[in-house]
Protein backbone atom coordinates (compact mmCIF):
# COMPACT_ATOMS: atom_id res chain seq x y z
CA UNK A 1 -1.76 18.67 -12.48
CA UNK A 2 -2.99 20.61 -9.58
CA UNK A 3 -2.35 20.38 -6.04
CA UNK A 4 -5.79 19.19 -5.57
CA UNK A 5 -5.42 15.89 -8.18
CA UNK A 6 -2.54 14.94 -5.92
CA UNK A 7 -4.04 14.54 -2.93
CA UNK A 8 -4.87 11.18 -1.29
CA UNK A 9 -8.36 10.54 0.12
CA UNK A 10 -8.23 9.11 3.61
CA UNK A 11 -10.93 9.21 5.80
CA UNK A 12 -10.38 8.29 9.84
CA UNK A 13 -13.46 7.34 12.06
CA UNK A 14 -13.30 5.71 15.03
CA UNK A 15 -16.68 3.31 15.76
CA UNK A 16 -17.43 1.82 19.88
CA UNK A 17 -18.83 -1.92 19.75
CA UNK A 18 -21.03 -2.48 22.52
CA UNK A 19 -19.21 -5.91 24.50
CA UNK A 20 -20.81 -8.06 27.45
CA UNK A 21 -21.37 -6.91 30.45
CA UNK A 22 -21.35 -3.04 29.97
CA UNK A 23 -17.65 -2.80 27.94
CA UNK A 24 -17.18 -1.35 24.87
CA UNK A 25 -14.64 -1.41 22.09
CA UNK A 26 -12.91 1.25 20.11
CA UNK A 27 -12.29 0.00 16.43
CA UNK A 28 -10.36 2.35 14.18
CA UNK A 29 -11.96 2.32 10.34
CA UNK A 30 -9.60 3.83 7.59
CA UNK A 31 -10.70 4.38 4.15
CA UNK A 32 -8.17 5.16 1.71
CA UNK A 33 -8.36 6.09 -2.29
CA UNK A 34 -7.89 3.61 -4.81
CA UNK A 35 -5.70 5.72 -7.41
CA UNK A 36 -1.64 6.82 -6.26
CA UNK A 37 -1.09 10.27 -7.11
CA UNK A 38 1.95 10.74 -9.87
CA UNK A 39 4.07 11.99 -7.11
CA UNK A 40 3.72 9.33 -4.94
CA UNK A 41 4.47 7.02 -7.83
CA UNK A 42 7.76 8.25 -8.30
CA UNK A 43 8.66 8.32 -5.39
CA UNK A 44 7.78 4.42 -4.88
CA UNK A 45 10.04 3.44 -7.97
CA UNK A 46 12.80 5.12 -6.82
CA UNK A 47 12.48 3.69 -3.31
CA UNK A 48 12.00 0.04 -4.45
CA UNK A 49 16.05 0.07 -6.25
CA UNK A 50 17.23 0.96 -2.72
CA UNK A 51 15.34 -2.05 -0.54
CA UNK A 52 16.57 -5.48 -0.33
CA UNK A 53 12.96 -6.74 -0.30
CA UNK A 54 9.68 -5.41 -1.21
CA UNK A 55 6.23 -6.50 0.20
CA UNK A 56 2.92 -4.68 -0.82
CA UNK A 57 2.10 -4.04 3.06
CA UNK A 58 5.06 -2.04 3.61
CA UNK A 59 4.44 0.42 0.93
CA UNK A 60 0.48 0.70 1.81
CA UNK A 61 1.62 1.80 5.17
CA UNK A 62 4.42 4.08 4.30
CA UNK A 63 2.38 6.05 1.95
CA UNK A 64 -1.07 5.36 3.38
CA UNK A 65 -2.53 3.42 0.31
CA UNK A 66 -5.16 0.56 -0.18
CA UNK A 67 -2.97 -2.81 -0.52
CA UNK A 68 -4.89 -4.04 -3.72
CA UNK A 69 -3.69 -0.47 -5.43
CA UNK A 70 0.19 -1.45 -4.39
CA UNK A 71 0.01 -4.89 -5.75
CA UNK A 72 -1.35 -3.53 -9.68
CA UNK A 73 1.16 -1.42 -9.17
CA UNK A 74 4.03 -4.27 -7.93
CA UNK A 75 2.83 -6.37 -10.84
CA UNK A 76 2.80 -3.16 -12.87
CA UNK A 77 6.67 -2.88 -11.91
CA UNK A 78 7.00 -6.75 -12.60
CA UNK A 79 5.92 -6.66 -16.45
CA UNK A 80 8.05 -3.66 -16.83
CA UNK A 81 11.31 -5.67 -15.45
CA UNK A 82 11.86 -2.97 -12.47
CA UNK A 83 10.97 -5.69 -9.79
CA UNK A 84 10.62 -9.83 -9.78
CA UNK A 85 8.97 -12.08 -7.62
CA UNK A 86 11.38 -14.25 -4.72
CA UNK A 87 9.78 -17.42 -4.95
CA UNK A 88 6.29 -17.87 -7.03
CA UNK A 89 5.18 -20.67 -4.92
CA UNK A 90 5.16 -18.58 -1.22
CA UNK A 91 1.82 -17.30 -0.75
CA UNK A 92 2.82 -14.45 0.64
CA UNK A 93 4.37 -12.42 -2.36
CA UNK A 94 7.99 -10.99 -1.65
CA UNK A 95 9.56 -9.19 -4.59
CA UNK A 96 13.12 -8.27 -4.90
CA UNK A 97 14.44 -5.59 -7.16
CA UNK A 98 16.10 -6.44 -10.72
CA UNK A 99 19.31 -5.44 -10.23
């Protein structure tokens, strides 16, 4: 692959919201790509075996990606026995590494 079909799309804009009485309000909009580059893969599985705890947030932010992408790719990780989830019935999901 290319240098160019590795990298990530993100796009930065920053909007002002008109507020009462003459104020305004900067909002920060951040659009990210939906596919993780095969470099950026790898280098999330071998992260994961060194962390005590895993949580799809993290990773978006370390590696600037869309949240929905991380979780395929956690439950991608689940099915293939790298990861498993803490405790099914928390709603937010924590997974810990299959040691």
């Amino acid at each position: 692959m290319s240098d160019k079909e590795e990298k990530i799309v993100v796009r930065k804009a920053t909007l002002n919201l008109r507020r009462k009485y003459g104020r305004t309000k900067q909002i920060s909009i951040v659009e990210r790509d939906a596919f993780i580059p095969g470099s950026i893969e790898k280098e999330i599985r071998e992260s994961i075996s060194k962390r005590k705890s895993i949580l799809a947030s993290d990773i978006a932010l370390r590696y600037d990606l869309r949240i929905s992408t991380v979780n395929q790719l956690l439950k991608q990780y689940e099915e293939e026995g790298l990861i498993k989830l803490l405790d099914p019935n928390l709603k937010l999901k924590i997974y810990v590494p299959n040691s």
